[in-house]
PDB file of N, CA and C in Angstrom:
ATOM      1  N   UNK A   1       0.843  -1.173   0.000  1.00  0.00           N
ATOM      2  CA  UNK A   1       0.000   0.000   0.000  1.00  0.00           C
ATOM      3  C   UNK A   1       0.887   1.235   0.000  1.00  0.00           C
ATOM      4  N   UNK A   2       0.539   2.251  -0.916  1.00  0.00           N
ATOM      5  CA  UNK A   2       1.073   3.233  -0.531  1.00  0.00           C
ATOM      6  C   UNK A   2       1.091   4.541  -0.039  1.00  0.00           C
ATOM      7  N   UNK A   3       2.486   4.887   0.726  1.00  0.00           N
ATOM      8  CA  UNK A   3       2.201   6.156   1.813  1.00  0.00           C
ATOM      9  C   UNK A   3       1.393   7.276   1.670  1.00  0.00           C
ATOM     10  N   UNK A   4       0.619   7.444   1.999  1.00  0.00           N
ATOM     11  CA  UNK A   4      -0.254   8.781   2.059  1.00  0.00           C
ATOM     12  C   UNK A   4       0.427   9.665   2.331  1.00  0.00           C
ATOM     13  N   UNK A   5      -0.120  10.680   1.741  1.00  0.00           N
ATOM     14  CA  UNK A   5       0.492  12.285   1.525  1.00  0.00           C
ATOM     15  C   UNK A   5       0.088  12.941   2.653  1.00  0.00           C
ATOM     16  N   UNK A   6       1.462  12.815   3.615  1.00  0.00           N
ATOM     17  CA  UNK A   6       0.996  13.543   5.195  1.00  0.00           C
ATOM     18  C   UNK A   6       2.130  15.106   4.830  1.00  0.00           C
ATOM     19  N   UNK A   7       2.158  15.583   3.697  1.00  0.00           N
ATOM     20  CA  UNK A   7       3.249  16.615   4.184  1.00  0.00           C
ATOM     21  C   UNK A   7       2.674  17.858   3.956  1.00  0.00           C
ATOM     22  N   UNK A   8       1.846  17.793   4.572  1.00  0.00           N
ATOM     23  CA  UNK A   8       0.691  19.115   4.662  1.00  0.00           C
ATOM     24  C   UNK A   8       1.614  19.972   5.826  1.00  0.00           C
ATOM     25  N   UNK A   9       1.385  21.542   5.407  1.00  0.00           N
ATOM     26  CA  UNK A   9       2.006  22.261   6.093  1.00  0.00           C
ATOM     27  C   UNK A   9       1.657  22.191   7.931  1.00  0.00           C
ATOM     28  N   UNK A  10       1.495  21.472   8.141  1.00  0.00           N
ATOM     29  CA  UNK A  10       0.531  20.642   9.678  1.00  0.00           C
ATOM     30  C   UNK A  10       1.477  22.080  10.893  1.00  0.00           C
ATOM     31  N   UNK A  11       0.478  22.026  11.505  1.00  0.00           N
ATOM     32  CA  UNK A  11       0.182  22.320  12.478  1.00  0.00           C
ATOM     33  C   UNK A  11       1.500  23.427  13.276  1.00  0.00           C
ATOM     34  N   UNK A  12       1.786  24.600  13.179  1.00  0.00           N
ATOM     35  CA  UNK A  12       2.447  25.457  13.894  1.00  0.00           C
ATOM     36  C   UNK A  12       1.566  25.316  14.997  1.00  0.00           C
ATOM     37  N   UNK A  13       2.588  25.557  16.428  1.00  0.00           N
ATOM     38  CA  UNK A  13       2.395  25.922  17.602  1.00  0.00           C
ATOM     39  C   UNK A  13       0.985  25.520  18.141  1.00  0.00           C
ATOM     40  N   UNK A  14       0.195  24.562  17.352  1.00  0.00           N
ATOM     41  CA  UNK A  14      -1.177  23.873  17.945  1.00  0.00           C
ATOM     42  C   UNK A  14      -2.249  24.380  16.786  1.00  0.00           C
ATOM     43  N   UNK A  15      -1.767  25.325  15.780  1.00  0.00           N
ATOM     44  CA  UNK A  15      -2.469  26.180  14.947  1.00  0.00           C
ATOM     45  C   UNK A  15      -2.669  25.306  13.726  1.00  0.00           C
ATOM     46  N   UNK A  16      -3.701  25.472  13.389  1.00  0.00           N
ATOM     47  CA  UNK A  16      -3.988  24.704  11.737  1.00  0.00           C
ATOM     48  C   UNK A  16      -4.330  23.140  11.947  1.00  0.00           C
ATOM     49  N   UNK A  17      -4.925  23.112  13.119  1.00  0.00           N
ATOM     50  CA  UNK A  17      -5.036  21.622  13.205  1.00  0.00           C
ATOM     51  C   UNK A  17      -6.339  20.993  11.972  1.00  0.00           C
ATOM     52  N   UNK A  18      -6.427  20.436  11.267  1.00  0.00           N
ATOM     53  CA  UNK A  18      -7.220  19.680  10.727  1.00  0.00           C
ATOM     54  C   UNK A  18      -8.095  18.496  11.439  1.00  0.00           C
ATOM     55  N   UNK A  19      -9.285  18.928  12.192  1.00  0.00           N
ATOM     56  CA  UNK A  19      -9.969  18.077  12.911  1.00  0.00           C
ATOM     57  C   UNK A  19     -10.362  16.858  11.842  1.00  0.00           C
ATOM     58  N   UNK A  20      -9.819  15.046  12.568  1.00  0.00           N
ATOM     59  CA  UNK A  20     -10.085  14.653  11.711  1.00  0.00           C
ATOM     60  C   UNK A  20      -9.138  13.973  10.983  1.00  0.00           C
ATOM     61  N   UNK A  21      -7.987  14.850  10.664  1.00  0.00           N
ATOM     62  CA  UNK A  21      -6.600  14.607   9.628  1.00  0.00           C
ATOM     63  C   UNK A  21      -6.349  13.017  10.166  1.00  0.00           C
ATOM     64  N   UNK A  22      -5.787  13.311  11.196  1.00  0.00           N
ATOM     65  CA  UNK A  22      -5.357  11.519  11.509  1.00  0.00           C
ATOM     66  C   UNK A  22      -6.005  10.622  11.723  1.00  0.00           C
ATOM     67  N   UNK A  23      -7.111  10.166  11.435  1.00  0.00           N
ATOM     68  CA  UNK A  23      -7.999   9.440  11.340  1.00  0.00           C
ATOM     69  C   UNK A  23      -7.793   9.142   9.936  1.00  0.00           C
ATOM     70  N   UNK A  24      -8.151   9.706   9.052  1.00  0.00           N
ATOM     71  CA  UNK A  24      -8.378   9.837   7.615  1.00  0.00           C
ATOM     72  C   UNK A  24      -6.618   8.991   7.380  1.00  0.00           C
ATOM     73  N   UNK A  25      -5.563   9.701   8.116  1.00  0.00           N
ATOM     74  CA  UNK A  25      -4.188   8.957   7.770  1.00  0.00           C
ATOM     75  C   UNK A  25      -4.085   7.998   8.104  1.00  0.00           C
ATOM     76  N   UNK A  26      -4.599   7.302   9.306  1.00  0.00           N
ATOM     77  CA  UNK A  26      -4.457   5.708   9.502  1.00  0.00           C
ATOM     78  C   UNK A  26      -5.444   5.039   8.321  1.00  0.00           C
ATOM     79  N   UNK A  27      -6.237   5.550   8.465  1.00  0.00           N
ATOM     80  CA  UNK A  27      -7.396   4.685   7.505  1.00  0.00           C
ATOM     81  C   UNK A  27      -6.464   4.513   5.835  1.00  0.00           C
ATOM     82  N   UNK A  28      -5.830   5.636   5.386  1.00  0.00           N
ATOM     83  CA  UNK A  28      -4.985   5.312   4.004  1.00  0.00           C
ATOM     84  C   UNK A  28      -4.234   4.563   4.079  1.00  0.00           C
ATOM     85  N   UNK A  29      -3.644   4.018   5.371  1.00  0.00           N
ATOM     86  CA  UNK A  29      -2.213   3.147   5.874  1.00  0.00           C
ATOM     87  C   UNK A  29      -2.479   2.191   5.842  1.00  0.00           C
ATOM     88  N   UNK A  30      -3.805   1.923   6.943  1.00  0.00           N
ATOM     89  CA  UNK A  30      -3.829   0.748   6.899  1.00  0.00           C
ATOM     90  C   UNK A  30      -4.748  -0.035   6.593  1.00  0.00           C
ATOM     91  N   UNK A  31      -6.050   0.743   5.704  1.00  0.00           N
ATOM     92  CA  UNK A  31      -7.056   0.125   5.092  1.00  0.00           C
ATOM     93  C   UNK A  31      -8.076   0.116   5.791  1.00  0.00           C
ATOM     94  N   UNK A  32      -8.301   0.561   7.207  1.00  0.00           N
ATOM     95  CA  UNK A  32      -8.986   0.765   8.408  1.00  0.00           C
ATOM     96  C   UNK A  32      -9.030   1.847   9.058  1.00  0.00           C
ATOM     97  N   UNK A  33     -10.605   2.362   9.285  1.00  0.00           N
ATOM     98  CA  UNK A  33     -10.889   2.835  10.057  1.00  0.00           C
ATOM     99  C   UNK A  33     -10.248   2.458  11.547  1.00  0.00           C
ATOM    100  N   UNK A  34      -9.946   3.243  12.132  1.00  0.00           N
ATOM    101  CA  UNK A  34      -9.334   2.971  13.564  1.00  0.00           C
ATOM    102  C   UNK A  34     -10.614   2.619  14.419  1.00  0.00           C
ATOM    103  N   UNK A  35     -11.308   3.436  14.565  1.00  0.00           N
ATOM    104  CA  UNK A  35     -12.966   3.297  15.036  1.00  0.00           C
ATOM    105  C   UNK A  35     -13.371   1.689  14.690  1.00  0.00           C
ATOM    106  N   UNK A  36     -12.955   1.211  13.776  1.00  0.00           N
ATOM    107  CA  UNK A  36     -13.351  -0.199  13.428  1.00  0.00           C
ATOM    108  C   UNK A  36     -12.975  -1.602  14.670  1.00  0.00           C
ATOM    109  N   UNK A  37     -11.798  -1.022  14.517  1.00  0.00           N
ATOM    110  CA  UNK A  37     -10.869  -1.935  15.764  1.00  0.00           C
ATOM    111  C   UNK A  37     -10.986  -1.217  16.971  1.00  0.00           C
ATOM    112  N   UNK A  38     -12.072  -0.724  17.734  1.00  0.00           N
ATOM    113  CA  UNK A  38     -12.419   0.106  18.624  1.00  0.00           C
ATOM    114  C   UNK A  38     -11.197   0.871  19.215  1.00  0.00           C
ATOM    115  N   UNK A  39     -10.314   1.779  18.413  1.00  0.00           N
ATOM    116  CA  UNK A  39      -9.363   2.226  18.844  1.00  0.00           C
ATOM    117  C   UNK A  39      -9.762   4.033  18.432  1.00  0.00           C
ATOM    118  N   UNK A  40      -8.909   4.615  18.919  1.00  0.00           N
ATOM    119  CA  UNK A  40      -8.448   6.382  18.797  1.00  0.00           C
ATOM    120  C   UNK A  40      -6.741   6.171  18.467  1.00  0.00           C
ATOM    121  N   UNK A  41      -7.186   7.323  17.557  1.00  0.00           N
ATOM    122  CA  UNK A  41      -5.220   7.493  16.696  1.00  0.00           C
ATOM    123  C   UNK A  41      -4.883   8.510  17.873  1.00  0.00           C
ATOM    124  N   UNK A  42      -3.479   8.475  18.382  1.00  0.00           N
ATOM    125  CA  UNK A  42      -2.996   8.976  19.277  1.00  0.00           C
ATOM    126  C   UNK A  42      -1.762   9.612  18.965  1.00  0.00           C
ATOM    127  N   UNK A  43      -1.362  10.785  19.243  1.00  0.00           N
ATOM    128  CA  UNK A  43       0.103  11.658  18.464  1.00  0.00           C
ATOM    129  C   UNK A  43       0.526  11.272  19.796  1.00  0.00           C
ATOM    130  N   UNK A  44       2.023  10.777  19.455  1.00  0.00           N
ATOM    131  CA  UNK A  44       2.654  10.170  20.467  1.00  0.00           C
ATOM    132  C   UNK A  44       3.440  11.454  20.938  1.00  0.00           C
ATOM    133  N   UNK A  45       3.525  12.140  20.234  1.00  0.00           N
ATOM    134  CA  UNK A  45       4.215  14.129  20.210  1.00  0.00           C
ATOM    135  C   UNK A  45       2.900  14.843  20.550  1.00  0.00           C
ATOM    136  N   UNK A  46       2.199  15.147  21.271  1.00  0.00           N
ATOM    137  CA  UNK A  46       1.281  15.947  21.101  1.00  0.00           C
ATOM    138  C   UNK A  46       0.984  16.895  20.399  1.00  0.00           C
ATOM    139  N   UNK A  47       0.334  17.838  19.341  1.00  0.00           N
ATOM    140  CA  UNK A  47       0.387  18.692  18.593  1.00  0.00           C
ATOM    141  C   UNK A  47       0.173  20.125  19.342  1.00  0.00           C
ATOM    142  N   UNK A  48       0.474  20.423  20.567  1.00  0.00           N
ATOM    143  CA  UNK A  48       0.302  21.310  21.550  1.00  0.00           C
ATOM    144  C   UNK A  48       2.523  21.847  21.085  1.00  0.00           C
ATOM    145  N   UNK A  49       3.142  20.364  21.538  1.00  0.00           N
ATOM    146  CA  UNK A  49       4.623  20.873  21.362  1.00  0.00           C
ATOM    147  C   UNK A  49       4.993  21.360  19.743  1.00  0.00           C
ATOM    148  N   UNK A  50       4.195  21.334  18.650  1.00  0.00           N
ATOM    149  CA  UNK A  50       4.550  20.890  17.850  1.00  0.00           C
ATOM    150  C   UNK A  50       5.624  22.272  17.045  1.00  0.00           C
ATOM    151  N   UNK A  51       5.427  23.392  17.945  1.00  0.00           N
ATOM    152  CA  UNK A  51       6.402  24.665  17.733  1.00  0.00           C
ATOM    153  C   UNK A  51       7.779  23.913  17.803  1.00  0.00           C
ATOM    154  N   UNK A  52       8.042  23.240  18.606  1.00  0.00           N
ATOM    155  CA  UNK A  52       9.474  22.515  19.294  1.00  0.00           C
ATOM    156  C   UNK A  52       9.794  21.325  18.391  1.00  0.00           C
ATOM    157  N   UNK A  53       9.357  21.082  17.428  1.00  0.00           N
ATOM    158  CA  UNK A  53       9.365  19.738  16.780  1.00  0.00           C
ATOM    159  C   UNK A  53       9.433  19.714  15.484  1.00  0.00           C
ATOM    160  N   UNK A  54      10.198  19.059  14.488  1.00  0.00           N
ATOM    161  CA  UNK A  54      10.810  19.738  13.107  1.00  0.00           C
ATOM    162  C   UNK A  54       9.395  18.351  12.393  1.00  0.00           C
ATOM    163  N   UNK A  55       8.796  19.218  11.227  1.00  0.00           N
ATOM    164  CA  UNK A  55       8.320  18.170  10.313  1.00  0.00           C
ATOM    165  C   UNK A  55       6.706  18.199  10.811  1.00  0.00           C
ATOM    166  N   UNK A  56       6.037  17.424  10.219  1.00  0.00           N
ATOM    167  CA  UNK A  56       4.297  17.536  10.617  1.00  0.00           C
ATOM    168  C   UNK A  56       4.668  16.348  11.786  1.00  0.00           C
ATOM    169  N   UNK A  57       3.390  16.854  12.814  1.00  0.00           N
ATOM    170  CA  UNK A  57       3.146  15.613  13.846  1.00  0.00           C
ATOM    171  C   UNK A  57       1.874  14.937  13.231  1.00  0.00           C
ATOM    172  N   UNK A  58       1.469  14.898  12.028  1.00  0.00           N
ATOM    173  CA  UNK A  58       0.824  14.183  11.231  1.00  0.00           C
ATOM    174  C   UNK A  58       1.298  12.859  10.644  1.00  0.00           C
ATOM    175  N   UNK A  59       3.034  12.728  10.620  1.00  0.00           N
ATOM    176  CA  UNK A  59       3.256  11.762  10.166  1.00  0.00           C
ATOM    177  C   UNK A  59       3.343  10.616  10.962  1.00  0.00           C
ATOM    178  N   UNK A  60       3.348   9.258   9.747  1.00  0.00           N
ATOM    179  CA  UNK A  60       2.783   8.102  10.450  1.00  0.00           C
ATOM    180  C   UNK A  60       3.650   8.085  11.692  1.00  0.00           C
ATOM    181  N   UNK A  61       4.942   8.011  12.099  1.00  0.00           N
ATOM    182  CA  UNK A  61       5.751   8.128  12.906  1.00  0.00           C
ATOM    183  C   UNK A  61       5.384   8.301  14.026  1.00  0.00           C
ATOM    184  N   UNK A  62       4.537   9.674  13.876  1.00  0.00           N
ATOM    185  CA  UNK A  62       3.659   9.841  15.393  1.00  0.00           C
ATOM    186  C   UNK A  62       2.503   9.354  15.495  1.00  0.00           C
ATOM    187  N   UNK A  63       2.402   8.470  14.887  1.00  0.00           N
ATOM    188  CA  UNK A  63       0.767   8.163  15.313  1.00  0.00           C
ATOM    189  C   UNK A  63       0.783   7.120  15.870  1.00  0.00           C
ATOM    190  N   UNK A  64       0.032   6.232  16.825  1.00  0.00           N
ATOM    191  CA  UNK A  64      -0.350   5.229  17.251  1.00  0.00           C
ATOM    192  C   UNK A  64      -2.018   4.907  17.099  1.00  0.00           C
ATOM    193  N   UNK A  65      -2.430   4.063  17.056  1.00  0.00           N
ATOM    194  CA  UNK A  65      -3.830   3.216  17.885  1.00  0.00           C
ATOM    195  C   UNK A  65      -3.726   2.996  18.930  1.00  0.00           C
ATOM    196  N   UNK A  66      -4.962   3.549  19.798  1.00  0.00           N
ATOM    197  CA  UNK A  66      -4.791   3.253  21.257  1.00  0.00           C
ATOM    198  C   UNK A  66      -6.205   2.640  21.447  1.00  0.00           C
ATOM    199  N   UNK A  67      -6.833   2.139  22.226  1.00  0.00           N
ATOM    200  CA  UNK A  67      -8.212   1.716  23.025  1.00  0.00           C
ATOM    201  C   UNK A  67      -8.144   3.201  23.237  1.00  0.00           C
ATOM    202  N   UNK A  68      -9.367   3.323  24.043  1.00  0.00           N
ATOM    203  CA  UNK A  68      -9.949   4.463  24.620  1.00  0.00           C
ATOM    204  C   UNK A  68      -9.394   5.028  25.942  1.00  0.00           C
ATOM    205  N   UNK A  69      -9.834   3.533  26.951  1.00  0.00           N
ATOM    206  CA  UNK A  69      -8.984   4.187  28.427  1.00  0.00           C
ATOM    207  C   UNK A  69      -7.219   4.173  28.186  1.00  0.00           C
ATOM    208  N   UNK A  70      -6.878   3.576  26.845  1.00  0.00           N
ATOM    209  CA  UNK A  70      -5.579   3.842  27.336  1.00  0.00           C
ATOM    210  C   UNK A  70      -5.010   5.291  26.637  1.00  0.00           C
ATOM    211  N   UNK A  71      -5.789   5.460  26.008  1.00  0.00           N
ATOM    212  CA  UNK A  71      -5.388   6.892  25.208  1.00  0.00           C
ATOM    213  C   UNK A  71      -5.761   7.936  26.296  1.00  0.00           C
ATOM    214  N   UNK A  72      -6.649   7.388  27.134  1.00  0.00           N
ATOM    215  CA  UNK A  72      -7.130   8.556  28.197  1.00  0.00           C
ATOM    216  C   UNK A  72      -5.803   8.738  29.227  1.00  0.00           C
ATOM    217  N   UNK A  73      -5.881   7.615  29.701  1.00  0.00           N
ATOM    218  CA  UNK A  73      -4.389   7.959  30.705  1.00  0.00           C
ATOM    219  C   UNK A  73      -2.905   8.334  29.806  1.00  0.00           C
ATOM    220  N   UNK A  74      -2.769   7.954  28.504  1.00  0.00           N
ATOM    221  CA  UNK A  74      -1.568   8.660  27.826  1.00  0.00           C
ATOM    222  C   UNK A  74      -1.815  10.083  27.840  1.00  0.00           C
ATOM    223  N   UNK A  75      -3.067  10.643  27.494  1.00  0.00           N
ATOM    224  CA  UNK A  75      -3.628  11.841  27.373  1.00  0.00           C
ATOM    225  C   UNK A  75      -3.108  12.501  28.992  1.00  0.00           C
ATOM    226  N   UNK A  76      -3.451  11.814  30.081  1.00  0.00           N
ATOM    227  CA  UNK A  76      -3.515  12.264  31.182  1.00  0.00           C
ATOM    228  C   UNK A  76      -2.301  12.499  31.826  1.00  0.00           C
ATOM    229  N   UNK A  77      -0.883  11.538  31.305  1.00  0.00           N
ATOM    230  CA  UNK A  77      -0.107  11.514  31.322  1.00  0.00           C
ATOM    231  C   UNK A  77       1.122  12.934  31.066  1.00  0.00           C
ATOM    232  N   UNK A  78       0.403  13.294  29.791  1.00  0.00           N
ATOM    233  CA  UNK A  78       0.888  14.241  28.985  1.00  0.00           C
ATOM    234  C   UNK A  78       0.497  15.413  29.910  1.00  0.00           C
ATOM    235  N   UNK A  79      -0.647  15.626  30.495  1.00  0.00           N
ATOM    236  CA  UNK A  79      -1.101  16.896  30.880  1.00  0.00           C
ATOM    237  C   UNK A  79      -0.388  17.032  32.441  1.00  0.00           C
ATOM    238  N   UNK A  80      -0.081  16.326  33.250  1.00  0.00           N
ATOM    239  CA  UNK A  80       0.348  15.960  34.671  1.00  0.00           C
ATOM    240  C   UNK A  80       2.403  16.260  34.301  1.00  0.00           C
ATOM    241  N   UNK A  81       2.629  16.193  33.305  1.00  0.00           N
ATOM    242  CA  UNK A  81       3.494  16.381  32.768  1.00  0.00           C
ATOM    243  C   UNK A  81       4.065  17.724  32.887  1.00  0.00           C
ATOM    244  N   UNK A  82       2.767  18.727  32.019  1.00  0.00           N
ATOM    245  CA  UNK A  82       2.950  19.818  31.861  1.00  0.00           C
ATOM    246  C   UNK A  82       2.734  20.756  32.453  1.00  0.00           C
ATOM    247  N   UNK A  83       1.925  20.320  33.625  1.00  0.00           N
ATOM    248  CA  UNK A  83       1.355  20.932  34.886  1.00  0.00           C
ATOM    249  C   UNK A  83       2.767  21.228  35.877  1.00  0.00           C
ATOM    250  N   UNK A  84       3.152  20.065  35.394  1.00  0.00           N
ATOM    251  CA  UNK A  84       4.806  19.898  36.963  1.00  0.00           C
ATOM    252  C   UNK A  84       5.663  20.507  36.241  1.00  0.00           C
ATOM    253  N   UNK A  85       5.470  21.215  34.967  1.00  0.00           N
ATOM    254  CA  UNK A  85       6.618  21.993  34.021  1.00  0.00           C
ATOM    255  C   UNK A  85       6.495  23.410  34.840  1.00  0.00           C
ATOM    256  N   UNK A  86       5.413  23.817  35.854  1.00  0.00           N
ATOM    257  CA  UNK A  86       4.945  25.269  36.414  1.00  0.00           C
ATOM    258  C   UNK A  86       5.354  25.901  35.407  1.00  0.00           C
ATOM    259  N   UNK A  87       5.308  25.755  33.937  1.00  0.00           N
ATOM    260  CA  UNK A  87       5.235  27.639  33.285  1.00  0.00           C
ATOM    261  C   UNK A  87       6.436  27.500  32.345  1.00  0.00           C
ATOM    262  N   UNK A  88       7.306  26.547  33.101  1.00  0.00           N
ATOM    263  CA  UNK A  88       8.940  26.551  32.466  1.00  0.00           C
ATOM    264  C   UNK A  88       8.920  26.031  31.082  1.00  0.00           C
ATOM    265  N   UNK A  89       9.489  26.306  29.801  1.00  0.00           N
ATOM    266  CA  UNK A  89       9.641  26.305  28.903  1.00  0.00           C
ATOM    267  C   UNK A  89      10.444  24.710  28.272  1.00  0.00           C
ATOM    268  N   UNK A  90       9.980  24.169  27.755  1.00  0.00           N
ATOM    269  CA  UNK A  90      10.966  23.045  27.209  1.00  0.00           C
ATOM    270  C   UNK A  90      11.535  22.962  25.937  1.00  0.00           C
ATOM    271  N   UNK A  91      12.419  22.366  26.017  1.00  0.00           N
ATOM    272  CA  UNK A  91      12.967  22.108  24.598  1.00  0.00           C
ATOM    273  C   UNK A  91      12.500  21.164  23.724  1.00  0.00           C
ATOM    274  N   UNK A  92      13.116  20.789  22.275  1.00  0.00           N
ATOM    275  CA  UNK A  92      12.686  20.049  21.457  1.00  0.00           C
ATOM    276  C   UNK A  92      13.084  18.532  22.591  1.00  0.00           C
ATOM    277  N   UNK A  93      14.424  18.566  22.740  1.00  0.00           N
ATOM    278  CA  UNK A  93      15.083  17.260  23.407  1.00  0.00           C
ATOM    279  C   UNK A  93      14.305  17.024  24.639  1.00  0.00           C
ATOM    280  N   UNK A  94      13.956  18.055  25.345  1.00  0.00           N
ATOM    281  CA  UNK A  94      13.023  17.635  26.073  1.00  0.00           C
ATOM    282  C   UNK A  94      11.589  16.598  26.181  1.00  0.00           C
ATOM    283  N   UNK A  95      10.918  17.700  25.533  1.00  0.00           N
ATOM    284  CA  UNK A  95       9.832  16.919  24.549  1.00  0.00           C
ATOM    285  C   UNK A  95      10.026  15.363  24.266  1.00  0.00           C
ATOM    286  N   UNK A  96      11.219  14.947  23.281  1.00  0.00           N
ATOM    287  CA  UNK A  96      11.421  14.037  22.980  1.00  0.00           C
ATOM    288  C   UNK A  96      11.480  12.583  24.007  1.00  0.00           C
ATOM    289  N   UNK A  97      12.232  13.104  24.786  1.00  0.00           N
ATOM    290  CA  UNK A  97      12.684  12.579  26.185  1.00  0.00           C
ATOM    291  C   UNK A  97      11.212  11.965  26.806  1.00  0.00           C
ATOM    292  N   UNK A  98      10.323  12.380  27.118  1.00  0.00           N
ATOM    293  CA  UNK A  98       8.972  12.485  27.898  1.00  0.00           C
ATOM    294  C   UNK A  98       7.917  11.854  26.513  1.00  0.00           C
ATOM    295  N   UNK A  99       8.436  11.951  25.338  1.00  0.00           N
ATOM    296  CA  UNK A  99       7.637  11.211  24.270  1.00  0.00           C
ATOM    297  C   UNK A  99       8.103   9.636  24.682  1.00  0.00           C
ATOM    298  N   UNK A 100       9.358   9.597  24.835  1.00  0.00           N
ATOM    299  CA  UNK A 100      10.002   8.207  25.191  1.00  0.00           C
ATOM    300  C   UNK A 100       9.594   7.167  26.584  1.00  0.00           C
ATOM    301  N   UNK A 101       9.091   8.173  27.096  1.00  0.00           N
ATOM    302  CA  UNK A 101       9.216   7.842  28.569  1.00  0.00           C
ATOM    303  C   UNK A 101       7.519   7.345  28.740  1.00  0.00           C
ATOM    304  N   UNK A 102       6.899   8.139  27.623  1.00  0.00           N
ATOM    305  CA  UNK A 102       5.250   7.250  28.044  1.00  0.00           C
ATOM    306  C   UNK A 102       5.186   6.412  27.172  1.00  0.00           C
ATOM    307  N   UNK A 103       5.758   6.580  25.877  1.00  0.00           N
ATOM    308  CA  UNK A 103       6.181   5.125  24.790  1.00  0.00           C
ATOM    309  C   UNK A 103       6.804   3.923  25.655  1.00  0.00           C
ATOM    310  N   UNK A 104       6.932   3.899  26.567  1.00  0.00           N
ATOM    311  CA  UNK A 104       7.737   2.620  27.374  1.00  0.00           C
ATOM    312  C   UNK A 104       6.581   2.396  28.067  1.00  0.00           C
ATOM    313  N   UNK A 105       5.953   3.317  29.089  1.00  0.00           N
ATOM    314  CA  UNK A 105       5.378   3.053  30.022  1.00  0.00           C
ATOM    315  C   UNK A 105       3.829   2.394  29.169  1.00  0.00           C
ATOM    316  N   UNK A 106       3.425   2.768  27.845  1.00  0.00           N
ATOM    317  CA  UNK A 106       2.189   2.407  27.575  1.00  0.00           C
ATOM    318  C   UNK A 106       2.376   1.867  26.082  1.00  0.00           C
ATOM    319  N   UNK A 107       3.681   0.815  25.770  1.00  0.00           N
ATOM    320  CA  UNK A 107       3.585   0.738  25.003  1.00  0.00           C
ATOM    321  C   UNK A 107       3.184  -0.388  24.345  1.00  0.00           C
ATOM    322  N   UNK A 108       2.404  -1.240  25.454  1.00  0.00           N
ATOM    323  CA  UNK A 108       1.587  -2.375  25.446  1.00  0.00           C
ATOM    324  C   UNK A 108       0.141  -1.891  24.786  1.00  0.00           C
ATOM    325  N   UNK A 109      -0.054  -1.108  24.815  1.00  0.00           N
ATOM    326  CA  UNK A 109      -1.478  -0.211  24.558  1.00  0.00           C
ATOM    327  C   UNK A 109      -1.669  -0.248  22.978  1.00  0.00           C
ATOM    328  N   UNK A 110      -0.041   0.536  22.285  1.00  0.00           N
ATOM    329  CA  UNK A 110       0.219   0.926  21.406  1.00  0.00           C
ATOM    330  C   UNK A 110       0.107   0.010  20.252  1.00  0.00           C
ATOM    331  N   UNK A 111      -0.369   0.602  18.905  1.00  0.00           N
ATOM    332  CA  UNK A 111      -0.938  -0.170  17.515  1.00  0.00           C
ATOM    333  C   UNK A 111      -0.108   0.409  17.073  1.00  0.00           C
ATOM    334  N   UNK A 112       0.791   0.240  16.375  1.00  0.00           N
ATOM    335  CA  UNK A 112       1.167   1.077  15.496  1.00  0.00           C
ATOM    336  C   UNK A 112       1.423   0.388  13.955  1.00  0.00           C
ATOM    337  N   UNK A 113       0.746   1.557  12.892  1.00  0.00           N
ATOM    338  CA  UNK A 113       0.365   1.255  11.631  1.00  0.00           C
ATOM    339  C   UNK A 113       1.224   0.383  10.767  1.00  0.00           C
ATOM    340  N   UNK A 114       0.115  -0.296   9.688  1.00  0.00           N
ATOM    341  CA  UNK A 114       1.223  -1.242   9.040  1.00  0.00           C
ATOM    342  C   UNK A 114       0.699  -0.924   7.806  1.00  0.00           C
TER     343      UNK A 114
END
């Protein structure tokens, strides 16, 4: 099958999000609705950092399939995260670091596209 055209000018600083977009990109990948396999596509980068982060967080790279409760606690994960940041600014390597660190912790959860 081949790669879908994710190199849409995606998303500055949380801006230009395309409600929708990644859904539509798993489904070209992998022939499936995610909704089918009772899952939610999950940006393993959140599109909140995505000022800090070179390239679209549209691509397959960042995406996963998650179930529901587990996308909720990755979700929850992310925000408890940024809460204990009080205000302070992070870097790209940062970011990256804390992308790694819930990719381990939930990565039993994780689908990722074929």
């Amino acid at each position: 099958m081949s790669q879908p055209d994710v190199s849409d000018a995606a998303v500055q600083g949380g801006q230009g999000r395309t409600p929708g977009r990644r859904p539509r990109i798993w489904q070209q990948t992998t022939g499936r609705r995610a909704i089918w396999d009772d899952m939610e596509v999950h940006h393993r980068i959140p599109l909140e950092w995505a000022h800090l982060t070179p390239g679209s967080l549209n691509r397959l790279a960042n995406l996963v399939g998650m179930k529901r409760p587990d996308h909720s606690q990755v979700s929850e994960a992310w925000r408890v995260w940024k809460v204990g940041l009080g205000g302070w600014q992070r870097s790209a390597a940062d970011i990256l670091r804390q992308a790694m660190a819930i990719d381990r912790q939930f990565a039993s959860g994780m689908v990722f596209p074929k």
